[in-house]
C-alpha atoms as a PDB file:
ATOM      1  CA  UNK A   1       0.000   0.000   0.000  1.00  0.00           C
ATOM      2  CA  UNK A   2       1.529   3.337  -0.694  1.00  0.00           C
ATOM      3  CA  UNK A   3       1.872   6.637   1.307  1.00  0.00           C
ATOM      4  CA  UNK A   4      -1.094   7.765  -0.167  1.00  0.00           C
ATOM      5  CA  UNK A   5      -3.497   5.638   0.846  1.00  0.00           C
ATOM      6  CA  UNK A   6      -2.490   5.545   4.442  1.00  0.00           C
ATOM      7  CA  UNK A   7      -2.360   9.103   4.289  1.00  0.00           C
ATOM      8  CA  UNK A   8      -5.954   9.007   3.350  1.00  0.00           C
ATOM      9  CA  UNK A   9      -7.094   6.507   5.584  1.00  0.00           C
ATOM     10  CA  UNK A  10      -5.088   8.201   8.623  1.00  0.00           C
ATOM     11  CA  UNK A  11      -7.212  11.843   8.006  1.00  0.00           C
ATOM     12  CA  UNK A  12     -10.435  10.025   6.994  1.00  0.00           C
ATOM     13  CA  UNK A  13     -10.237   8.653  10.580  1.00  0.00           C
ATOM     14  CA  UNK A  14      -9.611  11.741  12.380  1.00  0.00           C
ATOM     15  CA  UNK A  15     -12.278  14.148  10.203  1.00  0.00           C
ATOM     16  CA  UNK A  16     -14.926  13.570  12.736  1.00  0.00           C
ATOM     17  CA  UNK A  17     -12.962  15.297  15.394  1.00  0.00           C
ATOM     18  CA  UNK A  18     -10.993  18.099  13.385  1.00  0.00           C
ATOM     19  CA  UNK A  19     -11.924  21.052  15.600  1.00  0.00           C
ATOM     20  CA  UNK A  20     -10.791  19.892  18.597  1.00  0.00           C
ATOM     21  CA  UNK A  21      -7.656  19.042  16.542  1.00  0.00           C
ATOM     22  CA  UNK A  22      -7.155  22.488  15.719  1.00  0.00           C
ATOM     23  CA  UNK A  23      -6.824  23.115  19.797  1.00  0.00           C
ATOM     24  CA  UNK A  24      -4.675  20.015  20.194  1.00  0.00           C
ATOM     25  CA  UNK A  25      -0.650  20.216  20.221  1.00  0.00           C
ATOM     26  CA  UNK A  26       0.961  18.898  17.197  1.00  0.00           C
ATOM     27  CA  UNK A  27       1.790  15.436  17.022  1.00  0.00           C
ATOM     28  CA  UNK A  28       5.207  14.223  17.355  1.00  0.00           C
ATOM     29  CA  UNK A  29       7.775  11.641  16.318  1.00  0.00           C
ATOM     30  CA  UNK A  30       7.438  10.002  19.896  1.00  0.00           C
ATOM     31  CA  UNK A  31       3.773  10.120  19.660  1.00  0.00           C
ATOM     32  CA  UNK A  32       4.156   7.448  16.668  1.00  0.00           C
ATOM     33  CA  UNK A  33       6.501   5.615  18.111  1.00  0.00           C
ATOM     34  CA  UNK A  34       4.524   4.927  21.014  1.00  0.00           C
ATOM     35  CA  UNK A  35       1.512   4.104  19.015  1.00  0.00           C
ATOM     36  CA  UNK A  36       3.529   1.895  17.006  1.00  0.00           C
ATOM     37  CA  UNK A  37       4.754   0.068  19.979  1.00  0.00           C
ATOM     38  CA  UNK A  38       0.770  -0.280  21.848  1.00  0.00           C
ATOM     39  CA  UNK A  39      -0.222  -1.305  18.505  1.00  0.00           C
ATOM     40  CA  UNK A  40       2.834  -3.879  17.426  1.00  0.00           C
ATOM     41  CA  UNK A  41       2.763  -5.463  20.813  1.00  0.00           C
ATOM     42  CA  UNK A  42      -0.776  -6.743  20.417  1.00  0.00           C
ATOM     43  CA  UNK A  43      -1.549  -8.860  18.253  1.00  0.00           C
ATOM     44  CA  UNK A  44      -5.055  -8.198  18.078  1.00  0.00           C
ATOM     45  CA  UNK A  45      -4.802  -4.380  17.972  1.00  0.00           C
ATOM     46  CA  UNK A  46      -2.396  -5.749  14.823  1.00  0.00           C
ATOM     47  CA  UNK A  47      -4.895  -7.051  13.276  1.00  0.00           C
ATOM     48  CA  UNK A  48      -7.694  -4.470  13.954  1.00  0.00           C
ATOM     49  CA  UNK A  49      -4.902  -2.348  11.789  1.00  0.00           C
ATOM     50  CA  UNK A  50      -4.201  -4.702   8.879  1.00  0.00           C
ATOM     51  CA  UNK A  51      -8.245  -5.045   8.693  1.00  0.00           C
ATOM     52  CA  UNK A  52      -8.438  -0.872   8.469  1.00  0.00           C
ATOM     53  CA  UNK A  53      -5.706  -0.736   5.515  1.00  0.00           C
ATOM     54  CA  UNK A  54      -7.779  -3.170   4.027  1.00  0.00           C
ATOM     55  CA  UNK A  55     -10.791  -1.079   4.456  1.00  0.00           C
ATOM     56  CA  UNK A  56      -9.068   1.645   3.096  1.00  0.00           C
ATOM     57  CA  UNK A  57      -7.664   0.487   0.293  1.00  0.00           C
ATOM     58  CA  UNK A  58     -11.535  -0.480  -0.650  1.00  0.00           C
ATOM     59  CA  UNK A  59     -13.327   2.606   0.691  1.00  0.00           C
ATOM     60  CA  UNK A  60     -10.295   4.374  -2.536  1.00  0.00           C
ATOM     61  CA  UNK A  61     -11.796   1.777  -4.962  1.00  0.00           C
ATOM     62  CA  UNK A  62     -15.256   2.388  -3.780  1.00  0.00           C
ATOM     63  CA  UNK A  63     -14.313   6.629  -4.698  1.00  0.00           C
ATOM     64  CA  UNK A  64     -12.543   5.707  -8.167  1.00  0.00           C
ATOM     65  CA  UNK A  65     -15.600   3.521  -9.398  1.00  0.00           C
ATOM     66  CA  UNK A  66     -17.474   6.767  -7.348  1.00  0.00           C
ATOM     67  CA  UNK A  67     -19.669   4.496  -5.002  1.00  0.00           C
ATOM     68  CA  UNK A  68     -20.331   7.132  -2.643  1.00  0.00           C
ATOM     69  CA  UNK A  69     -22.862   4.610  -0.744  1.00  0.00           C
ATOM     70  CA  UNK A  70     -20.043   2.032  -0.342  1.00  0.00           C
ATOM     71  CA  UNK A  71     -17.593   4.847   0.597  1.00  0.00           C
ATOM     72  CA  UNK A  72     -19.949   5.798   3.214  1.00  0.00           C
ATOM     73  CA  UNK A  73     -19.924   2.404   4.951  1.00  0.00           C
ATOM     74  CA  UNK A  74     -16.603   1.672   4.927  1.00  0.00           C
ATOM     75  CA  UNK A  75     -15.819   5.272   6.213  1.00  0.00           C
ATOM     76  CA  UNK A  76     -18.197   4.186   8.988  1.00  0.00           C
ATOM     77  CA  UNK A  77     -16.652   0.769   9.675  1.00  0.00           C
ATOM     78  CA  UNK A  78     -12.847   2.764   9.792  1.00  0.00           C
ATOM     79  CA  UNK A  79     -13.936   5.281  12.177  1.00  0.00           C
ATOM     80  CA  UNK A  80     -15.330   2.786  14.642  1.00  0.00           C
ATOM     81  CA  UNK A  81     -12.314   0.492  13.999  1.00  0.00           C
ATOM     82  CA  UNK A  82      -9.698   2.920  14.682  1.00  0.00           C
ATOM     83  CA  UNK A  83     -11.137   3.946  18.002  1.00  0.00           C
ATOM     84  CA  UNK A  84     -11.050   0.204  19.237  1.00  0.00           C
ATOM     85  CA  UNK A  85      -6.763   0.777  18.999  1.00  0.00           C
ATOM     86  CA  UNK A  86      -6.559   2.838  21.632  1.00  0.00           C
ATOM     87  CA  UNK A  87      -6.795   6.928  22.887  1.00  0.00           C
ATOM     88  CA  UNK A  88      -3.382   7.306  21.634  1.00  0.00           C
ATOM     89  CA  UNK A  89      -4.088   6.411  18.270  1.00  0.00           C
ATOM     90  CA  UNK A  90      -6.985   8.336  17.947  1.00  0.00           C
ATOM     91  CA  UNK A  91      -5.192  11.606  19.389  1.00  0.00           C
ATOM     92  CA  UNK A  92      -2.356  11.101  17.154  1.00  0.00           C
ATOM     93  CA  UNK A  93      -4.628  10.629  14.131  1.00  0.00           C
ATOM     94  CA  UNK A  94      -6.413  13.796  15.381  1.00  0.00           C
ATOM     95  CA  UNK A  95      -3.374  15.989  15.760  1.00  0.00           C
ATOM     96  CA  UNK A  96      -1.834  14.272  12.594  1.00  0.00           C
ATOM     97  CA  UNK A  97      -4.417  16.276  10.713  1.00  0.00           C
ATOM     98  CA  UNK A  98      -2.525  19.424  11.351  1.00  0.00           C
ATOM     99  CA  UNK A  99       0.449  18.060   9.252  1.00  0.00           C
ATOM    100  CA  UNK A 100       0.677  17.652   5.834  1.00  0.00           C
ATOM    101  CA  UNK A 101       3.241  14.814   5.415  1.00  0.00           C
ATOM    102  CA  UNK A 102       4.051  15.232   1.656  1.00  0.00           C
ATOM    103  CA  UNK A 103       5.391  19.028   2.559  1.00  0.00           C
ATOM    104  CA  UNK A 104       5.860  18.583   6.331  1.00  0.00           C
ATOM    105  CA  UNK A 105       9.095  16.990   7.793  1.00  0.00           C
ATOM    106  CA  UNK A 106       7.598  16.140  10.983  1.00  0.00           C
ATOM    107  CA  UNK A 107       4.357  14.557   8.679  1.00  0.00           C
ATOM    108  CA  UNK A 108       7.064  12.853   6.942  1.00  0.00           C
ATOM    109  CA  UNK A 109       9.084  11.455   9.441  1.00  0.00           C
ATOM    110  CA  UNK A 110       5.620  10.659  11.581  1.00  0.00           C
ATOM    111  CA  UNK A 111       4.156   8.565   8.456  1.00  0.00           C
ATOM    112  CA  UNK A 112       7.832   6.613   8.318  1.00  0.00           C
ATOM    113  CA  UNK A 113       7.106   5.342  11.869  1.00  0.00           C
ATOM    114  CA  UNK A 114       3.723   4.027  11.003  1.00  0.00           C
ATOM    115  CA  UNK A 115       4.539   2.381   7.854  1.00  0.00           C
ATOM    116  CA  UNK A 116       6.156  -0.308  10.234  1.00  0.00           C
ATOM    117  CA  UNK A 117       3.311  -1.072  11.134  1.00  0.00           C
ATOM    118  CA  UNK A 118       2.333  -2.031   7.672  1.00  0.00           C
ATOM    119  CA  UNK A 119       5.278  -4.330   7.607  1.00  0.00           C
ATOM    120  CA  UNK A 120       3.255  -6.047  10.038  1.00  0.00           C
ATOM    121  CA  UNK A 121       0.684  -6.957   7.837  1.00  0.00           C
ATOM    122  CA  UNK A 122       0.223 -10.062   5.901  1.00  0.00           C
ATOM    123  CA  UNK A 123      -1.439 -10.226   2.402  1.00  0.00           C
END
């Protein structure tokens, strides 16, 4: 899965909750790390994650074939998903929202941490 997508899924996640992002500290490089770690070390959290890049990766087909229904859903299932890995990930989705990681070191370098987390996933 590229950048893109979890880029997508990771502000997708935290739209519900945007204004009290914009009151919220940035996030930070530690932030990931420790949300890597919660997440990493269990392996059902793990899984709740792999499921939610799969969930993204359909909600982008569901937009490209422009099934705005089917978007919907699975917009619905990821929001209620992500929430079930934690406090931390949720804030650091929210505050995440504040960066933009293709023009944002800090974005950048947070997005690097989670992509070990896709590592973690099996296809």
């Amino acid at each position: 899965m590229n950048v893109k997508v979890v880029v997508a899924i990771l502000l997708i996640v935290g739209v519900p909750v945007y204004a009290q992002a914009q009151s919220t500290p940035r996030a930070s490089k530690a932030d990931a790390q420790r949300v890597v770690e919660i997440i990493s070390s269990d392996k059902a959290k793990t899984q709740v994650y792999c499921d939610l890049q799969d969930l993204g990766e359909q909600m982008e087909r569901a937009y490209e074939e422009r099934d705005i229904k089917l978007a919907d859903e699975l917009l619905q299932k990821i929001d209620t998903m992500g929430k079930t890995l934690g406090p931390d990930y949720v804030a650091l989705i929210d505050r995440l929202e504040l960066l933009d990681p293709e023009k944002d070191k800090l974005g950048a370098e947070i997005m690097f941490e989670l992509t070990a987390l896709n590592r973690l996933c099996t296809r």
